[in-house]
PDB file of N, CA and C in Angstrom:
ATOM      1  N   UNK A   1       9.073  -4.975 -21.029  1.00  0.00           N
ATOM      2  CA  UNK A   1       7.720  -5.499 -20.942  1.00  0.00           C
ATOM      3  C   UNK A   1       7.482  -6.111 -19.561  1.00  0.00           C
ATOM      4  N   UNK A   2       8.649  -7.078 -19.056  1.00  0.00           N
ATOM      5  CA  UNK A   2       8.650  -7.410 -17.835  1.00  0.00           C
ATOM      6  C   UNK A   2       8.158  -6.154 -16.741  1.00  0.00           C
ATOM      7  N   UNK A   3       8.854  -5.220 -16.593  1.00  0.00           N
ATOM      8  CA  UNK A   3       8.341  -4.008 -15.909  1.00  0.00           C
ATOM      9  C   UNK A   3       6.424  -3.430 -15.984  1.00  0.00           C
ATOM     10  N   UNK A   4       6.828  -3.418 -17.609  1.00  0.00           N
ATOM     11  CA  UNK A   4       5.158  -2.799 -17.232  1.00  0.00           C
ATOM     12  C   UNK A   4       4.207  -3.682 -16.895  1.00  0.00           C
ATOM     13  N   UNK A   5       4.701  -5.149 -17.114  1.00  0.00           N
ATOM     14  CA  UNK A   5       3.731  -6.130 -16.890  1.00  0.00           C
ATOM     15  C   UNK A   5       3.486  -6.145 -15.046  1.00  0.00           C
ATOM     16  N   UNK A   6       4.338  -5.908 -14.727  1.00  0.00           N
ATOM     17  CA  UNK A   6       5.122  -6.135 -12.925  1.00  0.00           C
ATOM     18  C   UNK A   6       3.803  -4.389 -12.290  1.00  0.00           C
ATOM     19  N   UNK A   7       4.042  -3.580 -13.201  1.00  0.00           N
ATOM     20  CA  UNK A   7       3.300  -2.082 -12.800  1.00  0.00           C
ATOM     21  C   UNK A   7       1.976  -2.124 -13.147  1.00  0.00           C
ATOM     22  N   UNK A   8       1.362  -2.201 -14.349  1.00  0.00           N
ATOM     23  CA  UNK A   8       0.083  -2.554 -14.938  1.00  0.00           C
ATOM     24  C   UNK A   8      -0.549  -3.482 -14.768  1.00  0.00           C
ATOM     25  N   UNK A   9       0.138  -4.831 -14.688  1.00  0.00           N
ATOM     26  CA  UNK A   9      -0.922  -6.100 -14.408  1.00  0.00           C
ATOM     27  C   UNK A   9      -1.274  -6.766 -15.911  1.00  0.00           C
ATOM     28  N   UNK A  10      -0.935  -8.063 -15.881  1.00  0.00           N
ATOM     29  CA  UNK A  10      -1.207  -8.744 -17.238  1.00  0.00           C
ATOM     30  C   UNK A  10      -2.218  -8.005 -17.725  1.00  0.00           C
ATOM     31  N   UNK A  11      -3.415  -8.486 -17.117  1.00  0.00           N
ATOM     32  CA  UNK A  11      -4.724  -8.167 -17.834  1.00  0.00           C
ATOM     33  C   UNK A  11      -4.362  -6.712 -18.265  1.00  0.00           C
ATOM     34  N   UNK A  12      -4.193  -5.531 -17.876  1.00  0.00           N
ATOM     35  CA  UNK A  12      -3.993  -4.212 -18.607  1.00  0.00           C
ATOM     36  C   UNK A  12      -3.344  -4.378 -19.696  1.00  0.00           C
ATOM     37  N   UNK A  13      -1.788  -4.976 -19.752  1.00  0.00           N
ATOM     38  CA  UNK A  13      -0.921  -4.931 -21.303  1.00  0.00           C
ATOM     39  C   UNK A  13      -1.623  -5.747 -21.406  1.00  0.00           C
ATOM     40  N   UNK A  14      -2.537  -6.733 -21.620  1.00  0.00           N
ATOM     41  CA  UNK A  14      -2.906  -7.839 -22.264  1.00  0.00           C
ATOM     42  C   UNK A  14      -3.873  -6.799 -23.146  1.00  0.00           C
ATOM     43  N   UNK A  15      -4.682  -6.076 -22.588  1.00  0.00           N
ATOM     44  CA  UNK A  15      -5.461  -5.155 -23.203  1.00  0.00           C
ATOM     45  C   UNK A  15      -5.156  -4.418 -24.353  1.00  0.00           C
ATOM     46  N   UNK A  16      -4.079  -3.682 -23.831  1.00  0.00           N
ATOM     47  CA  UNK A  16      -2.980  -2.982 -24.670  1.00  0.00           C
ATOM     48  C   UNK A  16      -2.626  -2.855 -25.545  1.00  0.00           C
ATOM     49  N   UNK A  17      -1.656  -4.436 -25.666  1.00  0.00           N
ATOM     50  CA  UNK A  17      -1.268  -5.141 -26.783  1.00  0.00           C
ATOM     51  C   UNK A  17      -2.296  -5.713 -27.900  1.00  0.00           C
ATOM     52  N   UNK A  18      -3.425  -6.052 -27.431  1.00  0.00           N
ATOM     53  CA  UNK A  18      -4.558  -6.508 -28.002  1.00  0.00           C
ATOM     54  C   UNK A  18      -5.250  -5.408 -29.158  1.00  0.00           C
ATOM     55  N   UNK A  19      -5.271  -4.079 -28.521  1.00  0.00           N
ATOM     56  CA  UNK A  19      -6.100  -3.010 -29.389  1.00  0.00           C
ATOM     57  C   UNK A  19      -4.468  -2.895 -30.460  1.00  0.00           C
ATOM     58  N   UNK A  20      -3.247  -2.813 -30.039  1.00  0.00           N
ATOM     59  CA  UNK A  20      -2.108  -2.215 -31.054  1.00  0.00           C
ATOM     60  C   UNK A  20      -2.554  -2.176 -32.456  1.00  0.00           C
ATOM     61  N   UNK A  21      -2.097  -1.171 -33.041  1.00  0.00           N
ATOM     62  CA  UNK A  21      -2.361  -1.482 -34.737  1.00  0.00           C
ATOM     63  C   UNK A  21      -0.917  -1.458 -35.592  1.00  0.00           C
ATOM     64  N   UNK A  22      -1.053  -1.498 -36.630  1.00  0.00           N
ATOM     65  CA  UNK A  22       0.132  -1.420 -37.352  1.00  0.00           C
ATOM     66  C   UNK A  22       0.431   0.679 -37.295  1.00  0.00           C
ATOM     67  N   UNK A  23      -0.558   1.270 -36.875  1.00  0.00           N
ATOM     68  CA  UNK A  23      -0.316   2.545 -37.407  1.00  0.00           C
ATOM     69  C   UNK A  23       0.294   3.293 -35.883  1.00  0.00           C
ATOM     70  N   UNK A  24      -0.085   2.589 -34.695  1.00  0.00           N
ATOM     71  CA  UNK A  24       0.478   2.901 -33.399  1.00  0.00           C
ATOM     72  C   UNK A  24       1.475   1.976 -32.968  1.00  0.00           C
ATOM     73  N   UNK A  25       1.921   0.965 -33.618  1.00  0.00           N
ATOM     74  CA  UNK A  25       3.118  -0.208 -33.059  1.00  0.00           C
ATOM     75  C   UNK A  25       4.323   0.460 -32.375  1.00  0.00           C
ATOM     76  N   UNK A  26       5.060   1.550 -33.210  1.00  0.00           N
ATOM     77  CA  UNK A  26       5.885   1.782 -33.190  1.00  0.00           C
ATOM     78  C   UNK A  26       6.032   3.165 -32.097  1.00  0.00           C
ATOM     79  N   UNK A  27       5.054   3.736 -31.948  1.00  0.00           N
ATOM     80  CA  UNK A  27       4.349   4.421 -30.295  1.00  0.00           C
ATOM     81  C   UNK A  27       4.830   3.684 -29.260  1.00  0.00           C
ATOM     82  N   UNK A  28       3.806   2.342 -29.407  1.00  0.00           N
ATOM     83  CA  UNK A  28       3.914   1.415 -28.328  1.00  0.00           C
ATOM     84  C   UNK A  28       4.960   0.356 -27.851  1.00  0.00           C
ATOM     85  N   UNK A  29       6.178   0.632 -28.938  1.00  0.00           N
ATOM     86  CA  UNK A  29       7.363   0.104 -29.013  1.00  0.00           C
ATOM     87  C   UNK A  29       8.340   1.005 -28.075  1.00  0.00           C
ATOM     88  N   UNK A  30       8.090   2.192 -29.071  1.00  0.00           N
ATOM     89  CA  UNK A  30       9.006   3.321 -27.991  1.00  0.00           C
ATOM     90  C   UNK A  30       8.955   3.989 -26.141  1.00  0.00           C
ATOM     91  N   UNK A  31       7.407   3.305 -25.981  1.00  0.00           N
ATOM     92  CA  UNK A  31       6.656   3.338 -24.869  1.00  0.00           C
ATOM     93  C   UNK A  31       7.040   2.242 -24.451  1.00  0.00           C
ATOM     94  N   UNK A  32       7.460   1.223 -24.216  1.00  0.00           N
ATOM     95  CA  UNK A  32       7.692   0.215 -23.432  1.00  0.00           C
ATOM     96  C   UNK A  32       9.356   0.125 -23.015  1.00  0.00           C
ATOM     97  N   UNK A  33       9.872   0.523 -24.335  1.00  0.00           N
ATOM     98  CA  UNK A  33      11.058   0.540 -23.919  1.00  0.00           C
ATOM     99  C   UNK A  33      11.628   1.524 -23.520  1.00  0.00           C
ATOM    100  N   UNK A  34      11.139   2.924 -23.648  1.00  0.00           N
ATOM    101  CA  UNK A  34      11.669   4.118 -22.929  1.00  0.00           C
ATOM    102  C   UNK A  34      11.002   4.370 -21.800  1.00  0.00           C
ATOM    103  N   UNK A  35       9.573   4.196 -21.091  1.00  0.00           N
ATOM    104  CA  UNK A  35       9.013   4.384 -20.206  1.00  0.00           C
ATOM    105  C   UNK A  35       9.393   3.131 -19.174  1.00  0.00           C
ATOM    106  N   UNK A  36       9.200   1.937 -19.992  1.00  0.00           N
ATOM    107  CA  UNK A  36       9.184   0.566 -18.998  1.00  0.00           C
ATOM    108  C   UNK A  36      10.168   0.172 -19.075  1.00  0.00           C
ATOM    109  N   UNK A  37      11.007   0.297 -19.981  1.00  0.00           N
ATOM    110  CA  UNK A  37      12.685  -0.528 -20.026  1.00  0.00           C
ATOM    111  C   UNK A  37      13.401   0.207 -19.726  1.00  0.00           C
ATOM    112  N   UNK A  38      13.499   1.443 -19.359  1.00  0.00           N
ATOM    113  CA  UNK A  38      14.336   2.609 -19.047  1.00  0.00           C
ATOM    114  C   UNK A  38      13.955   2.826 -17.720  1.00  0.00           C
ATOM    115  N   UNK A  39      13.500   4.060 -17.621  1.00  0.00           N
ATOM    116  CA  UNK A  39      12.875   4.855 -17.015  1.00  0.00           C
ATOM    117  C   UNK A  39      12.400   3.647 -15.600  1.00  0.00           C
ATOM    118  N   UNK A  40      11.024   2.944 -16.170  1.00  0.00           N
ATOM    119  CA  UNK A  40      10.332   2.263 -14.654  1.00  0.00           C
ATOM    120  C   UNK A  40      11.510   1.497 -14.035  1.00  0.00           C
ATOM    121  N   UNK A  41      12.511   0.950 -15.047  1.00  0.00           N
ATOM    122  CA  UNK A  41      13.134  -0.204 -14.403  1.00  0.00           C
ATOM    123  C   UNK A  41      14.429   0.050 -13.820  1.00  0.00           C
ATOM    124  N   UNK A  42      14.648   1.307 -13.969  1.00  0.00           N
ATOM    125  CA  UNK A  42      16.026   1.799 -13.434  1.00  0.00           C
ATOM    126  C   UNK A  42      16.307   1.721 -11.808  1.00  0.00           C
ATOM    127  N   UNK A  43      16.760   1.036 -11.297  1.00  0.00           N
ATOM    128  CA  UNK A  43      16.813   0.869  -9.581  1.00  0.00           C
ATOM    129  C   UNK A  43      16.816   2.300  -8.745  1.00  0.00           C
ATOM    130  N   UNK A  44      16.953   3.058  -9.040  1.00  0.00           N
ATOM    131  CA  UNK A  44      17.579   3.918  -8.364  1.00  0.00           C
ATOM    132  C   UNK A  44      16.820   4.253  -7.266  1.00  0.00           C
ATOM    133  N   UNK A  45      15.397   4.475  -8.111  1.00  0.00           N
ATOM    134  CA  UNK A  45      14.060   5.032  -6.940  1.00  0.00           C
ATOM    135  C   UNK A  45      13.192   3.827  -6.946  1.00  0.00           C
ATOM    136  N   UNK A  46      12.607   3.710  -5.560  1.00  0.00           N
ATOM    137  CA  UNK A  46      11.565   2.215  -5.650  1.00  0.00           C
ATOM    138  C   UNK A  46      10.357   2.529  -6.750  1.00  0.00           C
ATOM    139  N   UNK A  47       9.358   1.361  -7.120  1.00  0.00           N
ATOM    140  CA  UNK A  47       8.252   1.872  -7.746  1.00  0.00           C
ATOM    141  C   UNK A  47       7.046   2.474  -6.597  1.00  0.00           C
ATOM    142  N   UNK A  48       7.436   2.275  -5.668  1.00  0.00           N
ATOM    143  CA  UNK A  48       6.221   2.865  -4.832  1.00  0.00           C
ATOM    144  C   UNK A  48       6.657   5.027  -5.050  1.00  0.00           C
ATOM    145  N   UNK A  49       7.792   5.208  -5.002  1.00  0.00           N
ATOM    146  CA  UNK A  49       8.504   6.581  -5.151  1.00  0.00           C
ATOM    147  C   UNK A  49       8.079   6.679  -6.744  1.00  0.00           C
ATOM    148  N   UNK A  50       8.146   5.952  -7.745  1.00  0.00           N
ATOM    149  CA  UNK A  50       8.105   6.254  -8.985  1.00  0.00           C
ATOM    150  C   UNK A  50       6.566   6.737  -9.296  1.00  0.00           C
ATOM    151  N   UNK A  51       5.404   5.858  -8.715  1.00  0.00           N
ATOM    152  CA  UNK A  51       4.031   5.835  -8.588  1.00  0.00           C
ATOM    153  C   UNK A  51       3.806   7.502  -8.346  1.00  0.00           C
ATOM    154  N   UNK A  52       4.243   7.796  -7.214  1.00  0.00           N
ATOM    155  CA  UNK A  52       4.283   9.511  -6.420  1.00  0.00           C
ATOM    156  C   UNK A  52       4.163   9.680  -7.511  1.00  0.00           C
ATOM    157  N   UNK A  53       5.924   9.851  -7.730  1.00  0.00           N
ATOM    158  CA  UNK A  53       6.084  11.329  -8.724  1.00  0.00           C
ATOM    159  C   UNK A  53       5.167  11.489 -10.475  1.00  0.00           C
ATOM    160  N   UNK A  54       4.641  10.055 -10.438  1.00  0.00           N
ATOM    161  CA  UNK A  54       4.002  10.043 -11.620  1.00  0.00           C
ATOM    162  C   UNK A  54       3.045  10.665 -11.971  1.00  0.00           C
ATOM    163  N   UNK A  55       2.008   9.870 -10.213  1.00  0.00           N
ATOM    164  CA  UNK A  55       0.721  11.052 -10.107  1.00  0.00           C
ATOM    165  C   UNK A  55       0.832  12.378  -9.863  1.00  0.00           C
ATOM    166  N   UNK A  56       2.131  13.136  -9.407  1.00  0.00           N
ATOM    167  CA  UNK A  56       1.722  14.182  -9.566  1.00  0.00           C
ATOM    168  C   UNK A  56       2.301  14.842 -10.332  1.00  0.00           C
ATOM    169  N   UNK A  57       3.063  14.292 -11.202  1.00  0.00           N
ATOM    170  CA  UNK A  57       3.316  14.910 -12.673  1.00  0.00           C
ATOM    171  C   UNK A  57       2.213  14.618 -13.432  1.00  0.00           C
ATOM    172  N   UNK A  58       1.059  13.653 -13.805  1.00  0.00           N
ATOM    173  CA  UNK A  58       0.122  13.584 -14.538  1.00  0.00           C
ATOM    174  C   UNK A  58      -0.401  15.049 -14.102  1.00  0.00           C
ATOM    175  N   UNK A  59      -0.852  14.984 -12.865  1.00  0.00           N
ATOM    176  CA  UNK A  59      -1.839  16.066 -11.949  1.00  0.00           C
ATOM    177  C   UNK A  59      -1.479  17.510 -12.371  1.00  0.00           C
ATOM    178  N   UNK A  60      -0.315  17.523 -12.309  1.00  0.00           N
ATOM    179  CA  UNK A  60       0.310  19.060 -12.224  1.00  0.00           C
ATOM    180  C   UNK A  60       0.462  19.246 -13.622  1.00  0.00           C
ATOM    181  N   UNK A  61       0.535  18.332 -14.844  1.00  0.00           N
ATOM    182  CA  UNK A  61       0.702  18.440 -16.020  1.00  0.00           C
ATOM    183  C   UNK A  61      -1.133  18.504 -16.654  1.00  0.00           C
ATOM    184  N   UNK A  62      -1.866  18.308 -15.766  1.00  0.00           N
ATOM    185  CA  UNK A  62      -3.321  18.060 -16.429  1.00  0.00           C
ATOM    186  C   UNK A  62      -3.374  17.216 -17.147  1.00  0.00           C
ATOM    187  N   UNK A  63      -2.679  16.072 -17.169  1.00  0.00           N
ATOM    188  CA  UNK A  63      -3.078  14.779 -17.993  1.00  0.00           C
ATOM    189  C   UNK A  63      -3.644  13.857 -17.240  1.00  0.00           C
ATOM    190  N   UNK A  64      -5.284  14.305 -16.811  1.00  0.00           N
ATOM    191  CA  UNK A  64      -5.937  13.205 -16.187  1.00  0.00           C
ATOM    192  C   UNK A  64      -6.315  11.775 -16.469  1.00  0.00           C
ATOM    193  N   UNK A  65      -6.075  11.462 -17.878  1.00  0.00           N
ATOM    194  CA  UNK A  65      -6.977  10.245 -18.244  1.00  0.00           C
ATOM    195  C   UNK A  65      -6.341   9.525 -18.157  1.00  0.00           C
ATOM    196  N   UNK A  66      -4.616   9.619 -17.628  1.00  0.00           N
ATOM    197  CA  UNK A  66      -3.975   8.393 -17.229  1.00  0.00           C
ATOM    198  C   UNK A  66      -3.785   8.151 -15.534  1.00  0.00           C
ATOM    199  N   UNK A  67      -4.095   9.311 -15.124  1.00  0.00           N
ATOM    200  CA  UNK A  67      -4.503   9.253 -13.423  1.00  0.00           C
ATOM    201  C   UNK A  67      -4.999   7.881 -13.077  1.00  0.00           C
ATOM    202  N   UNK A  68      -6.542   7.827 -13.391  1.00  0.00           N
ATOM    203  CA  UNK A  68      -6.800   6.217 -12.803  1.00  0.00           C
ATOM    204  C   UNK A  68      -5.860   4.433 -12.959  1.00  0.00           C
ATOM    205  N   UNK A  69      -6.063   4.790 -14.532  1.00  0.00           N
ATOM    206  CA  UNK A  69      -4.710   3.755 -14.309  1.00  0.00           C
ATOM    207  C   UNK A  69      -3.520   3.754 -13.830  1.00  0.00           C
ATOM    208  N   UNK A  70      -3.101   4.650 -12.923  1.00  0.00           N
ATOM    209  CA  UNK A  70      -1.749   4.695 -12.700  1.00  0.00           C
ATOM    210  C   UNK A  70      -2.306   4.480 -11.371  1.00  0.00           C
ATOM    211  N   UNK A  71      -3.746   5.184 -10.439  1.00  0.00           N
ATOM    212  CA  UNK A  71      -4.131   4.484  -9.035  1.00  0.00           C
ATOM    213  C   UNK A  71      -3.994   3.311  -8.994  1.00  0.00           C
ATOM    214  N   UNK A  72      -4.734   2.502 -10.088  1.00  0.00           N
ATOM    215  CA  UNK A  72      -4.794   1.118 -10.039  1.00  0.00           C
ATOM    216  C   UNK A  72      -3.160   0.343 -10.109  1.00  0.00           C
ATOM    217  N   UNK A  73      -2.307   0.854 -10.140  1.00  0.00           N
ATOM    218  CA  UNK A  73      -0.748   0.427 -10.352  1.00  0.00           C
ATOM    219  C   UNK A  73      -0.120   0.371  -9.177  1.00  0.00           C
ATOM    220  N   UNK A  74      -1.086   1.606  -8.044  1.00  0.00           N
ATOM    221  CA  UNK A  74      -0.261   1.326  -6.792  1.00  0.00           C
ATOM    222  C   UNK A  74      -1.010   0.186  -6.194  1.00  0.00           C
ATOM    223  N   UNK A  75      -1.702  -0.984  -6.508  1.00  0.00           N
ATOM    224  CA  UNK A  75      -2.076  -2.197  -6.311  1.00  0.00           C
ATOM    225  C   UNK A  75      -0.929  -3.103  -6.217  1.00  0.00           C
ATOM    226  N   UNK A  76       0.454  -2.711  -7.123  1.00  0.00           N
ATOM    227  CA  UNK A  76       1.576  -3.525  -7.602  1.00  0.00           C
ATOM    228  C   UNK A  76       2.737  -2.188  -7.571  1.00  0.00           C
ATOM    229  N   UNK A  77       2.661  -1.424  -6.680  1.00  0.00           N
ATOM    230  CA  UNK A  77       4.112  -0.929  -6.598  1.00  0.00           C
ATOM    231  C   UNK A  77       4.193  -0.362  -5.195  1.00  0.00           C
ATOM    232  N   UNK A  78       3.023  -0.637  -4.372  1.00  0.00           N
ATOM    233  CA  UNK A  78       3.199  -0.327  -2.786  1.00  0.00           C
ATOM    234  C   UNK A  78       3.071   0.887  -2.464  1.00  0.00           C
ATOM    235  N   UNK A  79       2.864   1.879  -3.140  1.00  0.00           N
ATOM    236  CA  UNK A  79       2.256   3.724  -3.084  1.00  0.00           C
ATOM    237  C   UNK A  79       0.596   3.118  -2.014  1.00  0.00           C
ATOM    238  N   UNK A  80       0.883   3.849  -1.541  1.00  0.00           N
ATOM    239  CA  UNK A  80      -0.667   3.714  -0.475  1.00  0.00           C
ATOM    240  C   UNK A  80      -1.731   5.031  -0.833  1.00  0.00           C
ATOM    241  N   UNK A  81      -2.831   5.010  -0.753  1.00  0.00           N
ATOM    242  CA  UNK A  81      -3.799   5.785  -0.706  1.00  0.00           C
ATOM    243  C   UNK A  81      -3.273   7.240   0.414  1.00  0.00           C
ATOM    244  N   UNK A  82      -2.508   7.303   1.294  1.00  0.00           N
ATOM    245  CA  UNK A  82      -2.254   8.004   2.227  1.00  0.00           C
ATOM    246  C   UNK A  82      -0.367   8.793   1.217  1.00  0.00           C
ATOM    247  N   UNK A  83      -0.250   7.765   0.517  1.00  0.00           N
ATOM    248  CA  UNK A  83       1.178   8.333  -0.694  1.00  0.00           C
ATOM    249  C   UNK A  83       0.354   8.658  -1.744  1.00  0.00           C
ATOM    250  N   UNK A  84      -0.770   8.185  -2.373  1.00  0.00           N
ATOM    251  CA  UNK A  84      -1.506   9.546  -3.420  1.00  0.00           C
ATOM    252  C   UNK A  84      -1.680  10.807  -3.043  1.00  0.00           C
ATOM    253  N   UNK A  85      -2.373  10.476  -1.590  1.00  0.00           N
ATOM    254  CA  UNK A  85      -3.039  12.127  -1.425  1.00  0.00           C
ATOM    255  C   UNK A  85      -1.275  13.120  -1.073  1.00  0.00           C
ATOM    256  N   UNK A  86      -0.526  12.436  -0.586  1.00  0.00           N
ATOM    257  CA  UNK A  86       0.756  13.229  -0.243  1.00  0.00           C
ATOM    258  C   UNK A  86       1.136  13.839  -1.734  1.00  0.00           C
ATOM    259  N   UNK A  87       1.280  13.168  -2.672  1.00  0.00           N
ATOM    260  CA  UNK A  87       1.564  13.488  -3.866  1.00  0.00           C
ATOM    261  C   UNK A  87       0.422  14.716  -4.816  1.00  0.00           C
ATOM    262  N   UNK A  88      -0.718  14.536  -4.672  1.00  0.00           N
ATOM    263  CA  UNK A  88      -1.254  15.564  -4.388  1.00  0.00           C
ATOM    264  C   UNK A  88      -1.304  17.042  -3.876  1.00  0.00           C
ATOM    265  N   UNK A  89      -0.966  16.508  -2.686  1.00  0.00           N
ATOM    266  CA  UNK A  89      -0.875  17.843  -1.423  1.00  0.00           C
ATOM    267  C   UNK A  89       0.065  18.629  -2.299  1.00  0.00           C
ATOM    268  N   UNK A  90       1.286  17.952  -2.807  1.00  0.00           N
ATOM    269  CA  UNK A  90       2.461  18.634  -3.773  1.00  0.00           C
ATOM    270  C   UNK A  90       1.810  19.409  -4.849  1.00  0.00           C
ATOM    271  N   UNK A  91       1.063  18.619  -5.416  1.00  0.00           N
ATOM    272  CA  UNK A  91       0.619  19.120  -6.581  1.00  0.00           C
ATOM    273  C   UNK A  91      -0.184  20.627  -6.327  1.00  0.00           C
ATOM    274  N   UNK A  92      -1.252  20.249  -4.901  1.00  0.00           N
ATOM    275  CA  UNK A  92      -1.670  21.697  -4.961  1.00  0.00           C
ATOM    276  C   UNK A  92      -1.130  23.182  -4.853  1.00  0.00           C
ATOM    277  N   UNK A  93      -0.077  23.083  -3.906  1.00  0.00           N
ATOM    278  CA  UNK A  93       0.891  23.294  -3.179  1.00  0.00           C
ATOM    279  C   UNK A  93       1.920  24.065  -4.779  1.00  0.00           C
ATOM    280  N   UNK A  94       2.121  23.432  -5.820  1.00  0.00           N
ATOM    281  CA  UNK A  94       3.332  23.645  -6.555  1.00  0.00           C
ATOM    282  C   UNK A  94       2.608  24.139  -8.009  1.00  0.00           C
ATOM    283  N   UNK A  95       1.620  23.022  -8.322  1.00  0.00           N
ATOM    284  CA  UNK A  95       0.816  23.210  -9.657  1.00  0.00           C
ATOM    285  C   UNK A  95      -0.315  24.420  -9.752  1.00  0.00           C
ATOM    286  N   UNK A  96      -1.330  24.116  -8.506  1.00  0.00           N
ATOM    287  CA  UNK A  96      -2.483  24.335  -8.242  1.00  0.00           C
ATOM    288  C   UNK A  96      -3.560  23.927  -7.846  1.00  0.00           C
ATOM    289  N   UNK A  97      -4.309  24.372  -6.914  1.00  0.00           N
ATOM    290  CA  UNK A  97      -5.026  23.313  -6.571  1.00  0.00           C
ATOM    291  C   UNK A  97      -6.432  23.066  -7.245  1.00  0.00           C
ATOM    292  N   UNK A  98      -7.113  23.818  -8.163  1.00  0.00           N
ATOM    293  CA  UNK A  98      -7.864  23.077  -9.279  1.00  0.00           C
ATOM    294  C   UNK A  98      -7.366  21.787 -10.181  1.00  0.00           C
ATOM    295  N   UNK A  99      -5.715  21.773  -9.908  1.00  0.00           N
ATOM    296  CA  UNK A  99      -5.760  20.235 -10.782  1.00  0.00           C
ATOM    297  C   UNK A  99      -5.451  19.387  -9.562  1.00  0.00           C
ATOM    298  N   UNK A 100      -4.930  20.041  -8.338  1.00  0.00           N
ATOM    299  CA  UNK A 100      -5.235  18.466  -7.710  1.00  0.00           C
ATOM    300  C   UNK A 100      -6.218  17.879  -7.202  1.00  0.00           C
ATOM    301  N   UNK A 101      -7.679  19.127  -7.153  1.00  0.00           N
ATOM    302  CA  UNK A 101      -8.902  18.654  -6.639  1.00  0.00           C
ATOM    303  C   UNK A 101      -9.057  17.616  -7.776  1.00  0.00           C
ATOM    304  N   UNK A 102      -9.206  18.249  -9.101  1.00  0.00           N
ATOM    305  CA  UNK A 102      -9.210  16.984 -10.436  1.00  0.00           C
ATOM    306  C   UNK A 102      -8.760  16.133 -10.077  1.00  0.00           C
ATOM    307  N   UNK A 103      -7.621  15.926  -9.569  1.00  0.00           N
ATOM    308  CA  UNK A 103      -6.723  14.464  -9.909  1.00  0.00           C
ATOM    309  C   UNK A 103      -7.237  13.708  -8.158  1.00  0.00           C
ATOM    310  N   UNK A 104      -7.712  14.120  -6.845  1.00  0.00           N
ATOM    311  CA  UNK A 104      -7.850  13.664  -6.024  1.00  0.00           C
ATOM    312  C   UNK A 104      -9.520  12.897  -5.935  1.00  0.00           C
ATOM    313  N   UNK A 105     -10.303  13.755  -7.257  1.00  0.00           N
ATOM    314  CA  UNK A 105     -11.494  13.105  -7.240  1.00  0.00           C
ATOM    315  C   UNK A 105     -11.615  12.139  -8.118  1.00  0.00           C
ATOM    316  N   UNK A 106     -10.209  11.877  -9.417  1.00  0.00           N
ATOM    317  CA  UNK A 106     -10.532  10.588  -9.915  1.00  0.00           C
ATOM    318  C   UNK A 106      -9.680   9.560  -9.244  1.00  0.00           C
ATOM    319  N   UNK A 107      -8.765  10.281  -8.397  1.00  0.00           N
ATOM    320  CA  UNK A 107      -8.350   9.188  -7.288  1.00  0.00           C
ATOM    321  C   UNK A 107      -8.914   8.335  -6.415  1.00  0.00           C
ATOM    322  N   UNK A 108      -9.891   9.217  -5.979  1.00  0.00           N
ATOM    323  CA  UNK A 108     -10.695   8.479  -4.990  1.00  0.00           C
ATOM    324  C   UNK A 108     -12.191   7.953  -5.665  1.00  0.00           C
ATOM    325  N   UNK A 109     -12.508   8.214  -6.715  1.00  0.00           N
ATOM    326  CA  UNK A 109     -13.533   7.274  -7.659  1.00  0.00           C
ATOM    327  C   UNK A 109     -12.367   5.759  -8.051  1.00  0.00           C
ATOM    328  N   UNK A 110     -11.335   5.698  -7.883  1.00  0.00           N
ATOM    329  CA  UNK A 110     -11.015   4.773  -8.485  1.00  0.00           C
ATOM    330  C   UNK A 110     -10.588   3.875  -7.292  1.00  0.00           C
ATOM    331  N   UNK A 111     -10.139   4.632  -6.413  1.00  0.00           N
ATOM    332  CA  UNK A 111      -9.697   3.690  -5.083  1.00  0.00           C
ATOM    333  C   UNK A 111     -11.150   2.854  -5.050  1.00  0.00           C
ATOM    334  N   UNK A 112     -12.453   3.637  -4.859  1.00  0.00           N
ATOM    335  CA  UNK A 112     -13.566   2.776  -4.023  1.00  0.00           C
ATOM    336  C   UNK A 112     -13.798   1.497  -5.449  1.00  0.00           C
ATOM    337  N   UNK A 113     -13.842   2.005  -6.449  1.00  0.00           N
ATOM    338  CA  UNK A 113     -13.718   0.937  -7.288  1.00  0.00           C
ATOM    339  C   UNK A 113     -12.886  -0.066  -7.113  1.00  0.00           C
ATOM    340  N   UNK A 114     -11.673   0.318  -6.906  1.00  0.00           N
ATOM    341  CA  UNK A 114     -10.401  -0.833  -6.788  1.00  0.00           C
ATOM    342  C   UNK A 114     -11.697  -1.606  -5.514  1.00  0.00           C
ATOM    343  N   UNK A 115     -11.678  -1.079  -3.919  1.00  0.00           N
ATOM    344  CA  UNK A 115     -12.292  -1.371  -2.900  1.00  0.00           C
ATOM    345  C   UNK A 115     -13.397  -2.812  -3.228  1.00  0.00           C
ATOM    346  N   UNK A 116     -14.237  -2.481  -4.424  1.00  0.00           N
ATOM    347  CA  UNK A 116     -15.049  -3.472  -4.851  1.00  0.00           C
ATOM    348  C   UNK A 116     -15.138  -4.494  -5.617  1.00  0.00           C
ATOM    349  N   UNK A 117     -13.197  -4.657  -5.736  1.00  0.00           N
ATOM    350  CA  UNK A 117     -12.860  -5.670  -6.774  1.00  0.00           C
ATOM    351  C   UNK A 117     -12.479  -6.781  -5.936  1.00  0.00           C
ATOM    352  N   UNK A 118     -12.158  -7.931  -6.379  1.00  0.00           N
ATOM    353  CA  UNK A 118     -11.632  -9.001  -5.742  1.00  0.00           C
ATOM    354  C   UNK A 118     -10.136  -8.972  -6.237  1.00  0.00           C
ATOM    355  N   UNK A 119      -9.203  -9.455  -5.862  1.00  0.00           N
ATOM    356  CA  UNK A 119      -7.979  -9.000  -6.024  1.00  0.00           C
ATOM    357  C   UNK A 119      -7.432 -10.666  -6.220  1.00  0.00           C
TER     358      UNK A 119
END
């Protein structure tokens, strides 16, 4: 939990945890501890490297609707706007580039958003 809290930002798991039900608990059990207790927290690769390969496995996998929240993550794992689009470039390059135009236009709807937040 420490991890995803450190990647997501209170307010997101605060969100999170808030909607849980008794019929998804155990989803969101196996998701924290295999994605965030495993996986995010393992030293090996920094989270700014983990951020990359995430977006462009969402991208290249067509699972856009977790794209933006995962932009908003490189707020807290040091991936730069100039390390999305690189991760991208991969994606077009390997996946195709109809999903990385997808994934570069909810990238950059979400950067200018981030842009207009107070931090």
């Amino acid at each position: 939990m420490a991890t995803r809290r450190k990647v997501l930002g209170d307010a997101h798991v605060d969100r999170a945890e808030a909607r849980k039900t008794a019929f998804d608990a155990t989803f969101q059990t196996m998701i924290t501890e295999g994605a965030w207790g495993t996986l995010w927290s393992d030293p090996t690769i920094s989270l700014r490297e983990r951020s990359m390969l995430t977006l462009a496995l969402l991208a290249a996998a067509g699972n856009f609707e977790e794209i933006p929240m995962h932009v908003r993550a490189t707020r807290n794992t040091g991936a730069s706007p100039g390390d999305i689009m690189q991760a991208f470039l991969h994606v077009a390059v390997y996946a195709g580039v109809p999903k990385a135009n997808h994934a570069i236009k909810l990238a950059k709807a979400t950067l200018a958003e981030m842009e207009g937040e107070t931090t």
